[in-house]
Protein backbone atom coordinates (compact mmCIF):
# COMPACT_ATOMS: atom_id res chain seq x y z
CA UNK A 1 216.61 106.61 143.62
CA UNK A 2 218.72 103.97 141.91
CA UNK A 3 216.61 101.16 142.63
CA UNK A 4 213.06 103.00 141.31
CA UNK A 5 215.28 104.58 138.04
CA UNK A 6 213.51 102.96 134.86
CA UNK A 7 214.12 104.06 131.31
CA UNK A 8 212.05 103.44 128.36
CA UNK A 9 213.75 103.05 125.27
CA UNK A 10 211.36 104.18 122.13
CA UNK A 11 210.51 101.11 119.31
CA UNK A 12 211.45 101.70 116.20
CA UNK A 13 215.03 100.03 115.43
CA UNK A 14 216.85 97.56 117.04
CA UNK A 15 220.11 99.33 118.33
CA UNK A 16 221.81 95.83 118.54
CA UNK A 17 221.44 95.69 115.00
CA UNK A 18 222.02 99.08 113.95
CA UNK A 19 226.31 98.74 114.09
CA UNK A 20 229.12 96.90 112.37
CA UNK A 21 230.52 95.28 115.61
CA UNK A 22 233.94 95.63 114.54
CA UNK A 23 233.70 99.29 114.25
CA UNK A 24 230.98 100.10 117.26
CA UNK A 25 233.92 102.17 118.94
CA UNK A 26 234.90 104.28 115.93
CA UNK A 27 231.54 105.28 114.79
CA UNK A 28 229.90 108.72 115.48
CA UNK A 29 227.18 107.02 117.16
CA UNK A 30 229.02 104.74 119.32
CA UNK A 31 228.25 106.55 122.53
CA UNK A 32 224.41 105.48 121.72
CA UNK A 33 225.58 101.82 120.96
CA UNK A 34 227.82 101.67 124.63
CA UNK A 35 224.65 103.41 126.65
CA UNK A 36 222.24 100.92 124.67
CA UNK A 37 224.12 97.61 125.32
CA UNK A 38 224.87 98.51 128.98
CA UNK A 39 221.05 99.45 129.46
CA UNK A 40 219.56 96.31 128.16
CA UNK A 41 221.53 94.30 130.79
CA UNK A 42 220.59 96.12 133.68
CA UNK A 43 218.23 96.81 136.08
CA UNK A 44 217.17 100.48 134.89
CA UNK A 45 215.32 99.20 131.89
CA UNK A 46 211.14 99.39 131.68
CA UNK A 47 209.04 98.78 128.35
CA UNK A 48 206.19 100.60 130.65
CA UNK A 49 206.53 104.27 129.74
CA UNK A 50 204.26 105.21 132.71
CA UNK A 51 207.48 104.29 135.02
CA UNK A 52 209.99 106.34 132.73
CA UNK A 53 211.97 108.80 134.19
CA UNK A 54 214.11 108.71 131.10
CA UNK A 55 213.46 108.48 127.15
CA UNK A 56 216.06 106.55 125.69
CA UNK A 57 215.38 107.07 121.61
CA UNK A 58 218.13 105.28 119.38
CA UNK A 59 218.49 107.97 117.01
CA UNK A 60 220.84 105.86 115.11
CA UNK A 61 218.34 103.56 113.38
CA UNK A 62 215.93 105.79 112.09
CA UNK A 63 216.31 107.17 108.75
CA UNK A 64 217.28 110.73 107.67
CA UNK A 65 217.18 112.50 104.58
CA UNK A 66 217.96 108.77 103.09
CA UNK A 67 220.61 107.90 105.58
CA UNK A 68 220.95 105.31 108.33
């Protein structure tokens, strides 16, 4: 199964962008930021949602109630 496993990861934000990179660690979405930056540089990732098995969505750039 690890060689087939593809996530999608939803459009919408740029995750890279979405952190102060001196605080990535400390912040309450920093668990996001570590699965996002390890994802991008591996084999798992698929823009084809058709081949998904996971839905990665970076909840931490969208907006809510005014609030990044």
């Amino acid at each position: 199964m690890q060689r087939d496993f593809k996530v999608f990861v939803y459009p919408g934000g740029n995750p890279t962008t979405c952190y102060d990179p001196k605080d990535k660690l400390k912040s309450k979405y920093a668990s996001e930021h570590y699965f996002f930056m390890n994802l991008i540089d591996s084999q798992f990732l698929t823009d084809d949602p058709q081949k998904a098995h996971l839905f990665f969505i970076p909840i931490s750039c969208h907006r809510s109630g005014g609030k990044v």
